[in-house]
C-alpha atoms as a PDB file:
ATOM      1  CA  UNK A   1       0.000   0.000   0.000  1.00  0.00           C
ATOM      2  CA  UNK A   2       1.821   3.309  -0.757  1.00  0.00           C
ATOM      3  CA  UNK A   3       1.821   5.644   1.673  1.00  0.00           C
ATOM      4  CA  UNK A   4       0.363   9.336   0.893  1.00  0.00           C
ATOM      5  CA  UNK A   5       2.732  11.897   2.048  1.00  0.00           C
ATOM      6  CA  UNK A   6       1.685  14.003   4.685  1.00  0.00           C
ATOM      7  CA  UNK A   7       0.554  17.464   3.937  1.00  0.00           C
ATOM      8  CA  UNK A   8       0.590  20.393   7.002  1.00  0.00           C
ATOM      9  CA  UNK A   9      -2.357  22.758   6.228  1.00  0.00           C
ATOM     10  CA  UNK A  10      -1.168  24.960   9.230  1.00  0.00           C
ATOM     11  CA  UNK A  11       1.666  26.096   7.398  1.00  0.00           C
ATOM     12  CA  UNK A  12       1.763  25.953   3.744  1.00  0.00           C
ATOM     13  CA  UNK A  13       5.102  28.239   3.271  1.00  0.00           C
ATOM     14  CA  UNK A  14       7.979  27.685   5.001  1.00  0.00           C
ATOM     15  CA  UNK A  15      10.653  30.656   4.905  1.00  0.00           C
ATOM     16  CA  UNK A  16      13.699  29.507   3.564  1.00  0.00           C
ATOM     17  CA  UNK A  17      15.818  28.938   6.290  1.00  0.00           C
ATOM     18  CA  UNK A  18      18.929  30.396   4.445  1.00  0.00           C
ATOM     19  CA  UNK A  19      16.811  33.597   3.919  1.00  0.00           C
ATOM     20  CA  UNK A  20      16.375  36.536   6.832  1.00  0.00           C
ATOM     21  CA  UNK A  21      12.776  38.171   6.577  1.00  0.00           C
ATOM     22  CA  UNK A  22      12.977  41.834   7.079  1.00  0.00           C
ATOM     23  CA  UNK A  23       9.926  44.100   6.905  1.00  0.00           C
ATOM     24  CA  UNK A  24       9.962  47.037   4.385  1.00  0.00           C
ATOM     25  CA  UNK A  25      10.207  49.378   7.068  1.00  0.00           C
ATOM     26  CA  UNK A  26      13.359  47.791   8.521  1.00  0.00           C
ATOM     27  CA  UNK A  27      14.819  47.710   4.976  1.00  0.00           C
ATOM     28  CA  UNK A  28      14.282  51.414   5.094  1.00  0.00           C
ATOM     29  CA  UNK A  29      15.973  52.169   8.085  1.00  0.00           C
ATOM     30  CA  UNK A  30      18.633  50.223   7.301  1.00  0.00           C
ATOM     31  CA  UNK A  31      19.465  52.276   4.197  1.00  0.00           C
ATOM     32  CA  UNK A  32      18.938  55.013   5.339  1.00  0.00           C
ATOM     33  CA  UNK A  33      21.675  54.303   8.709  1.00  0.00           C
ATOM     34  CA  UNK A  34      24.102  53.594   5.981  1.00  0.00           C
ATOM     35  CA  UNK A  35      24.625  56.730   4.472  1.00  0.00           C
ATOM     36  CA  UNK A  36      25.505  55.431   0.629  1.00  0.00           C
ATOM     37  CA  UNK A  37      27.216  57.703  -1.904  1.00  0.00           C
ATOM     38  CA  UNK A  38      24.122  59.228  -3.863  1.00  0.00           C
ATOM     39  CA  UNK A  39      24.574  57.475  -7.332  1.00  0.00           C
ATOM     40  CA  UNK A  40      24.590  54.252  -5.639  1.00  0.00           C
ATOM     41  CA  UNK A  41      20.827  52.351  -6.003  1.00  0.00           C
ATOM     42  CA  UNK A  42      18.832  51.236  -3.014  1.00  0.00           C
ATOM     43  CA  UNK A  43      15.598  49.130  -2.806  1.00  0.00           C
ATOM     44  CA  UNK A  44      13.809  52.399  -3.016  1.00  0.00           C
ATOM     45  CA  UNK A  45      15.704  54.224  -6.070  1.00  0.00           C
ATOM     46  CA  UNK A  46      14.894  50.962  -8.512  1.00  0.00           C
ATOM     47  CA  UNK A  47      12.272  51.240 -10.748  1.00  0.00           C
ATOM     48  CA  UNK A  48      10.575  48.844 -12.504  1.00  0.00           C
ATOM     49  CA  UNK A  49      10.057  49.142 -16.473  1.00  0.00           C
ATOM     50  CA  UNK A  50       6.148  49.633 -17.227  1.00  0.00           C
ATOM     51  CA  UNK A  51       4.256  47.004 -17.724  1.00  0.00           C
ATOM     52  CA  UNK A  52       3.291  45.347 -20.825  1.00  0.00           C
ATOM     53  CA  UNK A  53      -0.634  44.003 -19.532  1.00  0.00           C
ATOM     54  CA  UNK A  54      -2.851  46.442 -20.592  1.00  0.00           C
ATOM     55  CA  UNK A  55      -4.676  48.557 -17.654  1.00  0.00           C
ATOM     56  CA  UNK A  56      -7.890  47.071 -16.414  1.00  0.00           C
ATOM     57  CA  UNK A  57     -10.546  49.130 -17.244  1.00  0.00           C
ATOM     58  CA  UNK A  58     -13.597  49.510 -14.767  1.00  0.00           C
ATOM     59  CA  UNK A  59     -17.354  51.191 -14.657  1.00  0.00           C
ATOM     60  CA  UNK A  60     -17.402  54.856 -14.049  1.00  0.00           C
ATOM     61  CA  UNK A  61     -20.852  53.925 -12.164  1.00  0.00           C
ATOM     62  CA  UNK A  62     -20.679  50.449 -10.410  1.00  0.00           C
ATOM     63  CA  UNK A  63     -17.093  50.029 -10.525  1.00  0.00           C
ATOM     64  CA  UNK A  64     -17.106  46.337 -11.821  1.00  0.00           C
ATOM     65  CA  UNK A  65     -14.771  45.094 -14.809  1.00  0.00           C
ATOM     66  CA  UNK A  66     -16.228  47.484 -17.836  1.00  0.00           C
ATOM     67  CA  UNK A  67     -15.757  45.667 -20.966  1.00  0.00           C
ATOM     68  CA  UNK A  68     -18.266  48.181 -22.989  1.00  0.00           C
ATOM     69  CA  UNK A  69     -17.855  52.051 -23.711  1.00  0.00           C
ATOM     70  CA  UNK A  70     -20.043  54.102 -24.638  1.00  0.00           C
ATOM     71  CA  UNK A  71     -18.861  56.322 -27.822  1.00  0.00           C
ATOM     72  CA  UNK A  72     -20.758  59.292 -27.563  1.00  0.00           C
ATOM     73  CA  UNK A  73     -20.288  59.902 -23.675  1.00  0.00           C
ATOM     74  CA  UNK A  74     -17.005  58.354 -22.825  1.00  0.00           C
ATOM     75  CA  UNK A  75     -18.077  56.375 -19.949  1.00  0.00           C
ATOM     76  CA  UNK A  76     -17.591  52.700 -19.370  1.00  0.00           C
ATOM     77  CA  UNK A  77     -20.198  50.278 -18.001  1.00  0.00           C
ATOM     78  CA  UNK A  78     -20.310  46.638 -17.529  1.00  0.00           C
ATOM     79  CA  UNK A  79     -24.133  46.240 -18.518  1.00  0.00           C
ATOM     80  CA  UNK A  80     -26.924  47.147 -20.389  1.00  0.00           C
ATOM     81  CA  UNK A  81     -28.410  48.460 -16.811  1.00  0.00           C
ATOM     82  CA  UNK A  82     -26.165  50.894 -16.831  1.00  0.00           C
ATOM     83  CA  UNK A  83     -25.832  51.975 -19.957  1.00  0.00           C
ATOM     84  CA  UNK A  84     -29.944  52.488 -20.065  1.00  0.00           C
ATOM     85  CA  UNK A  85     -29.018  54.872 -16.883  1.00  0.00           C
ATOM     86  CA  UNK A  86     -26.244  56.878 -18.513  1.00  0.00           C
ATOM     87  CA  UNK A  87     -28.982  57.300 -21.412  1.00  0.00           C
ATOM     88  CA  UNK A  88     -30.919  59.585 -18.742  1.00  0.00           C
ATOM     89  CA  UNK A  89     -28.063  61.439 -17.005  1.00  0.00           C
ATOM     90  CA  UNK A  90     -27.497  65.205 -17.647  1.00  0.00           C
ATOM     91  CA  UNK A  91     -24.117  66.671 -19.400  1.00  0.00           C
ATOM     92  CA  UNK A  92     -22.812  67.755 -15.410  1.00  0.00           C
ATOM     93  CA  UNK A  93     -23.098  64.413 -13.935  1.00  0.00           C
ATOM     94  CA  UNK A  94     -21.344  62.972 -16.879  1.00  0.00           C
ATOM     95  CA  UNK A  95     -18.617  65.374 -17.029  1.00  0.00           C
ATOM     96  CA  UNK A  96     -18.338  64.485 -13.031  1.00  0.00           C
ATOM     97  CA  UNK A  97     -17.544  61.141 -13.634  1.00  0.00           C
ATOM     98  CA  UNK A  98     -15.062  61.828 -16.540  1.00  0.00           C
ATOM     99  CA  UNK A  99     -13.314  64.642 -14.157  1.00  0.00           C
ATOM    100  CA  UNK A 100     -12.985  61.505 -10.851  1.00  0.00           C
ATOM    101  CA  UNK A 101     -11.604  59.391 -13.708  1.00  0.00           C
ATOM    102  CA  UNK A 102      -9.326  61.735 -14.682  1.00  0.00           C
ATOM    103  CA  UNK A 103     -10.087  61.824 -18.517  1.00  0.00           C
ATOM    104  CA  UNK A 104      -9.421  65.283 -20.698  1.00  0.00           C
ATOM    105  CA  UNK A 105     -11.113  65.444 -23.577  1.00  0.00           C
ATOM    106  CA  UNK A 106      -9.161  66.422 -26.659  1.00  0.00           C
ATOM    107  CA  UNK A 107     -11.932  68.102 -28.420  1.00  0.00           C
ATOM    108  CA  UNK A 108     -13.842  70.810 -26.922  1.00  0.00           C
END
């Protein structure tokens, strides 16, 4: 009969043992104790390149994944609920929500 290996739920990763965990805030202090020359890079100074997944897009209304947008207004939705609300709301409340999004029109 072969034995199943037994599995501990309690902790399912282990720390490499080789490996100190510090917190980010003990990282910081550390750096900043050791007084480096000012070209040198720290875990603070790196940047990462941007990244190539395309931004999620959400509702301006519900906030839920928006797969749709709505040509004439700008605004995303996810459903046809909301887009049979944006139908009925004035210019200022649309204009709101394209202000919190942060989008600038280029025309007009």
């Amino acid at each position: 009969m072969d034995a199943k290996p037994k599995r501990s739920f309690k902790r399912p990763f282990a720390f490499p043992k080789n490996c100190v965990y510090r917190p980010l805030r003990q990282i910081s202090n550390m750096e900043r104790n050791l007084k480096l020359p000012a070209g040198r890079p720290t875990y603070f100074t790196l940047n990462a390149p941007p990244s190539l997944v395309p931004a999620k897009k959400y509702s301006d209304i519900s906030g839920l994944p928006a797969p749709y947008a709505d040509p004439h207004t700008k605004l995303r939705f996810a459903n046809a609920d909301e887009y049979a609300s944006m139908q009925h709301m004035p210019s200022d409340i649309i204009n709101g929500y394209l202000t919190v999004r942060g989008y600038t029109s280029a025309v007009g």
